[in-house]
C-alpha atoms as a PDB file:
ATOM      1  CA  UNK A   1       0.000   0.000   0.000  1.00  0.00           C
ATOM      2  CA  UNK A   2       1.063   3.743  -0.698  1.00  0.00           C
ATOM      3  CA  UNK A   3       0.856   5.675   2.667  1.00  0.00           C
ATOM      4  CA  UNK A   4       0.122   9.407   2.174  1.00  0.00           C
ATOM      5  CA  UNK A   5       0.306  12.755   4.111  1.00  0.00           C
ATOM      6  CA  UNK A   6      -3.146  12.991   4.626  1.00  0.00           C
ATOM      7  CA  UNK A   7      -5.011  10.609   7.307  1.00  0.00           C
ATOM      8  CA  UNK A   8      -8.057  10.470   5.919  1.00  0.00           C
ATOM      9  CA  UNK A   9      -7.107   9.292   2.413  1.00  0.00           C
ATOM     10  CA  UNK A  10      -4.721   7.312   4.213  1.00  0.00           C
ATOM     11  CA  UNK A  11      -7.634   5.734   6.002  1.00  0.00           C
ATOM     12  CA  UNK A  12      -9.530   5.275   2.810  1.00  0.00           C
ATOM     13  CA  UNK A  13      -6.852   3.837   0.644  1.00  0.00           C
ATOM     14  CA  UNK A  14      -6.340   1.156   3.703  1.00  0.00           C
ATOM     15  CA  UNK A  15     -10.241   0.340   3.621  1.00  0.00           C
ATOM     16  CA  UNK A  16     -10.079   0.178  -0.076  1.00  0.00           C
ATOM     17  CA  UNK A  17      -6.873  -2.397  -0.062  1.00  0.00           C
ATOM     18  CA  UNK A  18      -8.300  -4.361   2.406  1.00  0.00           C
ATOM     19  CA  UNK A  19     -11.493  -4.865   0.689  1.00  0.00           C
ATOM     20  CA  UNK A  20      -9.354  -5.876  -2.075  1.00  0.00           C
ATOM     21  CA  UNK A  21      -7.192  -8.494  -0.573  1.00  0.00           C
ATOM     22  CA  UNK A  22     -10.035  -9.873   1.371  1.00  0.00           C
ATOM     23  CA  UNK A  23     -12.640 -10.316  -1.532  1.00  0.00           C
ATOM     24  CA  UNK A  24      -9.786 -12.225  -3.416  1.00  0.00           C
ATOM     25  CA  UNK A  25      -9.131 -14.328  -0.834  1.00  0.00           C
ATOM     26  CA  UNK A  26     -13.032 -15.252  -0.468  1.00  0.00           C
ATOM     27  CA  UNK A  27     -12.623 -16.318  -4.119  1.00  0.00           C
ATOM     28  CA  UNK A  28      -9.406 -18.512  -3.676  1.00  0.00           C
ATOM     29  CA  UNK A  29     -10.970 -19.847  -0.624  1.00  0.00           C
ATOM     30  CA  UNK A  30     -13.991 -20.665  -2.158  1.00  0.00           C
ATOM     31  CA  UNK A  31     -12.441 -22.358  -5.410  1.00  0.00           C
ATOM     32  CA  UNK A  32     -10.081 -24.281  -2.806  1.00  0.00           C
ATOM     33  CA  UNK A  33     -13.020 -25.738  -0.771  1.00  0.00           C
ATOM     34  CA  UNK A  34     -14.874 -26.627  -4.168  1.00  0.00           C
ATOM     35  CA  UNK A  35     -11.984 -28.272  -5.687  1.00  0.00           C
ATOM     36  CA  UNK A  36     -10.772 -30.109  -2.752  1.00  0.00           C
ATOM     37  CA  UNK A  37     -14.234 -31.921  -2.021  1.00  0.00           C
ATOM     38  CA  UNK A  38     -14.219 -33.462  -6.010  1.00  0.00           C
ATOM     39  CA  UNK A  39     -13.393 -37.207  -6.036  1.00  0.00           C
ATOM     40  CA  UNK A  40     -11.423 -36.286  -9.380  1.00  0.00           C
ATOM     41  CA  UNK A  41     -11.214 -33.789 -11.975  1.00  0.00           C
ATOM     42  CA  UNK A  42     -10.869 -34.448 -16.145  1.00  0.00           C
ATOM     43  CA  UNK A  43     -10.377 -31.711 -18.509  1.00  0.00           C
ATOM     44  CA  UNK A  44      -9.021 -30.509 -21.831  1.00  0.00           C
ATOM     45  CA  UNK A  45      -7.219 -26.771 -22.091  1.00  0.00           C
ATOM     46  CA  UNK A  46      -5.041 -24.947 -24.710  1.00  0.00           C
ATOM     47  CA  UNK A  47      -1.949 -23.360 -23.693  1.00  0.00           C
ATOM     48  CA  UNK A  48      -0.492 -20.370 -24.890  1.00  0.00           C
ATOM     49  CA  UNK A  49       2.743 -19.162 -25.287  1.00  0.00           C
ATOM     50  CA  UNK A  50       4.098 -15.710 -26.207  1.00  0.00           C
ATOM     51  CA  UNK A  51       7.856 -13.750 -25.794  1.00  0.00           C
ATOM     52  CA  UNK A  52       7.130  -9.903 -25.820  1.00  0.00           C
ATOM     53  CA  UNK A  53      10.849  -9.752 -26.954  1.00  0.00           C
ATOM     54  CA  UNK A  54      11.044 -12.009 -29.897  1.00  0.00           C
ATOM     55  CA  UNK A  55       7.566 -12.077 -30.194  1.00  0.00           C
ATOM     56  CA  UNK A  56       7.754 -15.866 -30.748  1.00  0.00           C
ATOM     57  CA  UNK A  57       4.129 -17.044 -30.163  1.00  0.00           C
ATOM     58  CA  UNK A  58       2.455 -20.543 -29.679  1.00  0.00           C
ATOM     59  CA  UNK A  59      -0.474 -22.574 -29.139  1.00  0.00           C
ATOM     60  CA  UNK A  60      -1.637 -26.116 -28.118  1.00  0.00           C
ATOM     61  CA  UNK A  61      -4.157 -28.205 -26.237  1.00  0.00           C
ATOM     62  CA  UNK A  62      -3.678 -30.522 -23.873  1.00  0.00           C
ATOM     63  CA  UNK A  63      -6.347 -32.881 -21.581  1.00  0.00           C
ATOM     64  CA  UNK A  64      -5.671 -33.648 -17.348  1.00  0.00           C
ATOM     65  CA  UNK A  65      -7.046 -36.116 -14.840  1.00  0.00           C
ATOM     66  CA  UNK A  66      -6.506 -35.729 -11.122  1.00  0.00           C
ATOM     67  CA  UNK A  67      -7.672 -37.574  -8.345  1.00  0.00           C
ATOM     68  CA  UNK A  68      -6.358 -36.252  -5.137  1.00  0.00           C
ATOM     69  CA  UNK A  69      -2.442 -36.211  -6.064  1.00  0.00           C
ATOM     70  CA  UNK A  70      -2.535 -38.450  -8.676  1.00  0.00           C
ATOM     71  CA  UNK A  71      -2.483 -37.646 -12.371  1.00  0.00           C
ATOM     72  CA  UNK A  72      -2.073 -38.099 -15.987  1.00  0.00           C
ATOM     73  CA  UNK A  73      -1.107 -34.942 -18.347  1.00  0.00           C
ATOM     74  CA  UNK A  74      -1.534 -35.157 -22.025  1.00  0.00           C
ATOM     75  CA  UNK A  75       0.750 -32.584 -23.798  1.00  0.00           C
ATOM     76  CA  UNK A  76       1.645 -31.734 -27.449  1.00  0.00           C
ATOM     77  CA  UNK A  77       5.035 -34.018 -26.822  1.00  0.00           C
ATOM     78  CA  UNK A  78       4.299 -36.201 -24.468  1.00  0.00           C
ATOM     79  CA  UNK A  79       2.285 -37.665 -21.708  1.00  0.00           C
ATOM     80  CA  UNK A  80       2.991 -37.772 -18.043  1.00  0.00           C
ATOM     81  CA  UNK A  81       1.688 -40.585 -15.543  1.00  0.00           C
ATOM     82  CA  UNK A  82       1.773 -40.013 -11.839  1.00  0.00           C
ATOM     83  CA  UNK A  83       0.295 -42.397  -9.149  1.00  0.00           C
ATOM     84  CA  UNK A  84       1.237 -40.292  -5.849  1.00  0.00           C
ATOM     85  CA  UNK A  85       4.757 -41.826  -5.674  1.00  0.00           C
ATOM     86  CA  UNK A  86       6.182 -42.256  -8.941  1.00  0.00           C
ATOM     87  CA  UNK A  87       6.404 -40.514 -12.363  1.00  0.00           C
ATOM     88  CA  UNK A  88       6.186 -41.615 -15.717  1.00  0.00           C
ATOM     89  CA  UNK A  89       7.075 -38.919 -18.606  1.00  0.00           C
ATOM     90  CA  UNK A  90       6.619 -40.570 -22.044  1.00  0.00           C
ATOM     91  CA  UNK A  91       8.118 -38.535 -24.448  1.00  0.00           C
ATOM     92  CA  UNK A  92       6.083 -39.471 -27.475  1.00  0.00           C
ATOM     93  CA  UNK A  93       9.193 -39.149 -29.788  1.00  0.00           C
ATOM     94  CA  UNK A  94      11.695 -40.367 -29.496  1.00  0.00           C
ATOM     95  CA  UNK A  95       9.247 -43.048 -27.473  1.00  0.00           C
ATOM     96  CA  UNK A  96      11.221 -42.665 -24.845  1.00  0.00           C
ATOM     97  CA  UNK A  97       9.867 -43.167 -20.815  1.00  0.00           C
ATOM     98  CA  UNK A  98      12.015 -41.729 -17.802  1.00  0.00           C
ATOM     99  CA  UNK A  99      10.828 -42.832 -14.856  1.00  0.00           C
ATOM    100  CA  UNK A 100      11.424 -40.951 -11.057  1.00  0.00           C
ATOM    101  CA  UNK A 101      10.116 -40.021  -7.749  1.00  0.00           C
ATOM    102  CA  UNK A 102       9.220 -36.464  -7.575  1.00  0.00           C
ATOM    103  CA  UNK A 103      10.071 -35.268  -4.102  1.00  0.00           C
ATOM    104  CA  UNK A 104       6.324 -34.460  -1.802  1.00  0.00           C
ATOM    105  CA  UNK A 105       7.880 -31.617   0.683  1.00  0.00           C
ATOM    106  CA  UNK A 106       5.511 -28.429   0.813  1.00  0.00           C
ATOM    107  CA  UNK A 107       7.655 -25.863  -1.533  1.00  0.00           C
ATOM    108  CA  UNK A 108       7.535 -29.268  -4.654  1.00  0.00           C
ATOM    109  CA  UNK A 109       6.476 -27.249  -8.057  1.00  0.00           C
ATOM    110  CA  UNK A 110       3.349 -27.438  -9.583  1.00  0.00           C
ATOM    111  CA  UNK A 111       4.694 -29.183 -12.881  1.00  0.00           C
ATOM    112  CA  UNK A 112       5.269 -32.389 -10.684  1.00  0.00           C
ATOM    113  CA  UNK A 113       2.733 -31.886  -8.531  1.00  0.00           C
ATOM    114  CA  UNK A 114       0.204 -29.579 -10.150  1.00  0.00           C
ATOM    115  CA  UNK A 115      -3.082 -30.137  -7.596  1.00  0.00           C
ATOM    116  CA  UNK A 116      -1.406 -27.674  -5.458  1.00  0.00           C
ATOM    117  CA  UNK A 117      -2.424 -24.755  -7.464  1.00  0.00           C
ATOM    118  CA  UNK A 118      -5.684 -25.107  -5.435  1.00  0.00           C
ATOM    119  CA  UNK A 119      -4.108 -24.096  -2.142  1.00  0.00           C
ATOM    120  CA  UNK A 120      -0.930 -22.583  -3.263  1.00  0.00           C
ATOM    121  CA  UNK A 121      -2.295 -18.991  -2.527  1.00  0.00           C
ATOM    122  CA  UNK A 122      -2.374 -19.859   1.041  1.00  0.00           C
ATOM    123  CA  UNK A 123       1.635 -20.043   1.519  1.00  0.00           C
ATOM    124  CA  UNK A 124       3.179 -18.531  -1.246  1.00  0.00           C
ATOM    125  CA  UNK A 125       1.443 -15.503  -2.377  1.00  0.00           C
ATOM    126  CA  UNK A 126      -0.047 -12.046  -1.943  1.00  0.00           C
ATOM    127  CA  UNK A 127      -3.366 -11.668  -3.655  1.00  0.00           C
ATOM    128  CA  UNK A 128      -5.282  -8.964  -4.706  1.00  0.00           C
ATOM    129  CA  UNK A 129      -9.234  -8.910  -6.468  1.00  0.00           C
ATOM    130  CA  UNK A 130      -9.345  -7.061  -9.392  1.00  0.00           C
ATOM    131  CA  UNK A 131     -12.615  -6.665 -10.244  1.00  0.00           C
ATOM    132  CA  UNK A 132     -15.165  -8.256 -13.303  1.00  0.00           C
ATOM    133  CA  UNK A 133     -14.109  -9.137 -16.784  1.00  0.00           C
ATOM    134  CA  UNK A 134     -16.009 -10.748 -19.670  1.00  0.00           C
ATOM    135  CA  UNK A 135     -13.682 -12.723 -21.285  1.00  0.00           C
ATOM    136  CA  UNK A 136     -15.136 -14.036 -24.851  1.00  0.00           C
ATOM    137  CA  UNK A 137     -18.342 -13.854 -23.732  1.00  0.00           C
ATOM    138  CA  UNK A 138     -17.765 -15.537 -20.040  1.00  0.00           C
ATOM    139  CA  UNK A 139     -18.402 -13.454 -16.966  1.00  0.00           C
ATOM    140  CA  UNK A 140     -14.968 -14.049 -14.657  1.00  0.00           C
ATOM    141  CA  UNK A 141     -13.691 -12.491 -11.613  1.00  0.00           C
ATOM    142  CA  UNK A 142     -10.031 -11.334 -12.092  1.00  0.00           C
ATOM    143  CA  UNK A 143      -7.638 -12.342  -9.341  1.00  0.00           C
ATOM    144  CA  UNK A 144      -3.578 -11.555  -9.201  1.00  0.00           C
ATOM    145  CA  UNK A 145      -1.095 -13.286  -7.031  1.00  0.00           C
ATOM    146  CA  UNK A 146       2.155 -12.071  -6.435  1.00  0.00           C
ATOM    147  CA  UNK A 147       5.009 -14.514  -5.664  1.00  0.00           C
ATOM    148  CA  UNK A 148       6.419 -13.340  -1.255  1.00  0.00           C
ATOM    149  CA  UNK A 149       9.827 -14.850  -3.050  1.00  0.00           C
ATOM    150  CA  UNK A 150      11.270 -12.152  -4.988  1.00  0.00           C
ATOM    151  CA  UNK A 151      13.792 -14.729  -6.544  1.00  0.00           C
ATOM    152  CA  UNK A 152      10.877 -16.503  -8.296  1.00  0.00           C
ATOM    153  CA  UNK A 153      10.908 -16.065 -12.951  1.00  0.00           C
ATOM    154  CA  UNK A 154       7.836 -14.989 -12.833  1.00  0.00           C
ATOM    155  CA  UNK A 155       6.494 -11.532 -10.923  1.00  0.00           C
ATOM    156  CA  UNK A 156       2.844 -12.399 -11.037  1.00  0.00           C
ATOM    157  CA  UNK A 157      -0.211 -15.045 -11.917  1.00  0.00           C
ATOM    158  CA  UNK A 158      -3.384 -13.666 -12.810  1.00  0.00           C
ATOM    159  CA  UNK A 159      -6.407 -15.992 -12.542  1.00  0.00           C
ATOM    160  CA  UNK A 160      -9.829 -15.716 -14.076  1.00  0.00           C
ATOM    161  CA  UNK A 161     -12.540 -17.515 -12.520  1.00  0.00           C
ATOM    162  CA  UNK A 162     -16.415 -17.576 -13.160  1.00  0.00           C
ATOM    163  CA  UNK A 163     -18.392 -15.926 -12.319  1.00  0.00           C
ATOM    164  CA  UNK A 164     -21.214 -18.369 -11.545  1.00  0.00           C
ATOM    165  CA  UNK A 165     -19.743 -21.365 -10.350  1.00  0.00           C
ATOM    166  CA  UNK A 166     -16.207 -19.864  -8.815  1.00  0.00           C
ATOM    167  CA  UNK A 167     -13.924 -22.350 -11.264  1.00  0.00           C
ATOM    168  CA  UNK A 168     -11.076 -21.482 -12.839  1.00  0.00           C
ATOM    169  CA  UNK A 169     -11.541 -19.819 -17.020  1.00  0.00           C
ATOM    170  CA  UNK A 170      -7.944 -19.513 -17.186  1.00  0.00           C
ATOM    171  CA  UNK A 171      -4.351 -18.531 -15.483  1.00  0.00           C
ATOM    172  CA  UNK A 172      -1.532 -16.099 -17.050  1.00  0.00           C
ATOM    173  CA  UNK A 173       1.666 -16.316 -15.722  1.00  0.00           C
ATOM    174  CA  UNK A 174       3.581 -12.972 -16.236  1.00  0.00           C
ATOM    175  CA  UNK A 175       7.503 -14.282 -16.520  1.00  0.00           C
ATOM    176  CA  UNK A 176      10.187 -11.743 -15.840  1.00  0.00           C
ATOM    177  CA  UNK A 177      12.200 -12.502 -19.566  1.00  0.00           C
ATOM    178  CA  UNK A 178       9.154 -11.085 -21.216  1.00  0.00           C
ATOM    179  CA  UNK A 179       7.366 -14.719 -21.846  1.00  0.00           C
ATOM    180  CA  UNK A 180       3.716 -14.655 -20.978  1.00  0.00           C
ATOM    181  CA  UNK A 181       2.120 -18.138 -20.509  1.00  0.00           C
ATOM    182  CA  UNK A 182      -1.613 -18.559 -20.518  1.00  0.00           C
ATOM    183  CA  UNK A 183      -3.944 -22.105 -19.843  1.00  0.00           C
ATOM    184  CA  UNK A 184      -7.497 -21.722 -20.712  1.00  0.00           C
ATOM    185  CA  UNK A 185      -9.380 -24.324 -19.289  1.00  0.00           C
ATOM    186  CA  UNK A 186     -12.363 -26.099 -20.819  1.00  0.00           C
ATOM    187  CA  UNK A 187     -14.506 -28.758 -21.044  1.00  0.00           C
ATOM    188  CA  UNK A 188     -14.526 -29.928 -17.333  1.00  0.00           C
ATOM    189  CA  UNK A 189     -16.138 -32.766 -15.772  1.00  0.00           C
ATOM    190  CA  UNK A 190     -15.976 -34.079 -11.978  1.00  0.00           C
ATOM    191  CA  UNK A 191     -16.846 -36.817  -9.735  1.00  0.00           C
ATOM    192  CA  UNK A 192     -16.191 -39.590 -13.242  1.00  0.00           C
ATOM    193  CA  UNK A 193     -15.657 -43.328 -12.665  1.00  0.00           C
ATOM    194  CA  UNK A 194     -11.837 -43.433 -12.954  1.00  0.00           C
ATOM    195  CA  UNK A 195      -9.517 -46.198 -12.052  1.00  0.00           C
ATOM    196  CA  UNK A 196      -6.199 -46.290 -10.467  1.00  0.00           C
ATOM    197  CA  UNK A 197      -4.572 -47.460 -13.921  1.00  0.00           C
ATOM    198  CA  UNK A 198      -5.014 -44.508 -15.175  1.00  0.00           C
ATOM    199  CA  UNK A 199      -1.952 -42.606 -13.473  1.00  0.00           C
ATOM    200  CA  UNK A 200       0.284 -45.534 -14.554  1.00  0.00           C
ATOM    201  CA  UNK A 201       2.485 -45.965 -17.599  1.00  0.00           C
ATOM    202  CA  UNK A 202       1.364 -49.264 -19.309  1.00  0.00           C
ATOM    203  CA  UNK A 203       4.788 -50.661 -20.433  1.00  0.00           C
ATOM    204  CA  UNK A 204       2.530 -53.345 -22.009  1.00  0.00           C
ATOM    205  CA  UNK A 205       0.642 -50.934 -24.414  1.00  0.00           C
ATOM    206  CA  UNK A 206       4.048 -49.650 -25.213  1.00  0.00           C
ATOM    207  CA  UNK A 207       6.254 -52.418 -26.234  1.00  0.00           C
ATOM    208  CA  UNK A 208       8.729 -50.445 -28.087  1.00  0.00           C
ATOM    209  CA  UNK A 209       9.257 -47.628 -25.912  1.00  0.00           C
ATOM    210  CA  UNK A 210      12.593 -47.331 -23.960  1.00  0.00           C
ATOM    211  CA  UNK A 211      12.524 -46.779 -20.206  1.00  0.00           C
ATOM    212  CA  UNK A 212      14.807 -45.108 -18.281  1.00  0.00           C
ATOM    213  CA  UNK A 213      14.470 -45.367 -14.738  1.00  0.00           C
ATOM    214  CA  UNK A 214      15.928 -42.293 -12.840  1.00  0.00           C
ATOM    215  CA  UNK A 215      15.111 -43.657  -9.307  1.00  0.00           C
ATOM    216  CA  UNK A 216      18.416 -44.076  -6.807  1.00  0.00           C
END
C-alpha cells in the first residue's frame, strides 16, 4: 500500500486495499473448498505461449485427470503418468519413458505436482481482487497473485474464474524474460468413474518404448 500525508485518504486507501485483498481471498478460498471436495477432476485446455521480446508465439491443447495427487497430463510431446509416488514422462518421440520419484515436501512445483495450485495462494502468495471481466463472452472475476519470493521467474499469476460457479476460465503467468504463458481451461467434468490405472504408464501398451528409470 502507498501511505500518504493525509489521514483520511490514508484511512480510505487502507479500507479500499483491504477490501481488495479480502474479496480475493473469499474467491481462492472458495475455489479451494470446491476443488478439494471433487473425487477427481478431467479436462481438456489450450496453452499459450508468447515472448514480448522475440515475439515468438504458440499454441496447443492438452487434456488432465486428477484424483487427489494423482495424475495423468496429455501434452503436445508427451504424456505424463503419476500415481502419488512415482512418475512416468513418455516422451512421445523419441518413445522414450524416464521414470522418477518427484520429491512431496511443501515448496515441490506445480509441474510435478500440479493439484497444489488449489491451495498454493495460502503459503506462497499475496493476492489482490481485481474486479469483473467478460472474457469471450464468459463473466470471470479477475484475481492476481504475487510470488512473497522475490527470486521466483515470474512476478505475477493472474487468474480468471467464473463468475457463476467460482472455477477457474484460465491462469496467465507474467515471466520476468518477457514470456507470458496462458492455460485456458475447458470442457470440465468431476466426480467420473476413474480407475487407479489410469496414473500408470502401461509398459505393455508400449512395447517399443525405452525406459529409463531415474530412481536411486
Amino acid at each position: 500500500m502507498r501511505y500518504i500525508a493525509l489521514l483520511i485518504i490514508i484511512s480510505m486507501a487502507a479500507f479500499g486495499t483491504y477490501a481488495q485483498d479480502r474479496n480475493a481471498e473469499k474467491l481462492l478460498e472458495a475455489l479451494s473448498e470446491k476443488h478439494n471436495a471433487y473425487e477427481n477432476i478431467k479436462a481438456d485446455f489450450t496453452f499459450h505461449y508468447k515472448n514480448l521480446q522475440t515475439e515468438g508465439e504458440n499454441e496447443w491443447t492438452g487434456k488432465i485427470i486428477m484424483q487427489g495427487e494423482k495424475y495423468k497430463l496429455e501434452l503436445k510431446n508427451s504424456t505424463i503418468y503419476y500415481d502419488g509416488k512415482t512418475l512416468w514422462n513418455h516422451l512421445h518421440d523419441p518413445n522414450e519413458v524416464n521414470i522418477s520419484e518427484p520429491p512431496k515436501q511443501e515448496d515441490s512445483d506445480i509441474i510435478n505436482h500440479p493439484h497444489q495450485i488449489f491451495d498454493i495462494y495460502q503459503k506462497d502468495f499475496k493476492y489482490k481482487y481485481l474486479g469483473k471481466e467478460t472474457i469471450n463472452g464468459q463473466e470471470v472475476y479477475v484475481v492476481d497473485l504475487y510470488p512473497k519470493e522475490l527470486d521466483k521467474d515470474y512476478s505475477r499469476i493472474r487468474l480468471n474464474l467464473t463468475q457463476n460457479d467460482v472455477q477457474i476460465h484460465s491462469a496467465r503467468i507474467f515471466a520476468k524474460d518477457g514470456s507470458r504463458y496462458q492455460i485456458e481451461i475447458k470442457n470440465m467434468q468431476t466426480n467420473q468413474a476413474i480407475g487407479d490405472s489410469t496414473f500408470v504408464f502401461n509398459e505393455e501398451a508400449h512395447p517399443d518404448a525405452e525406459v529409463i528409470d531415474m530412481r536411486f
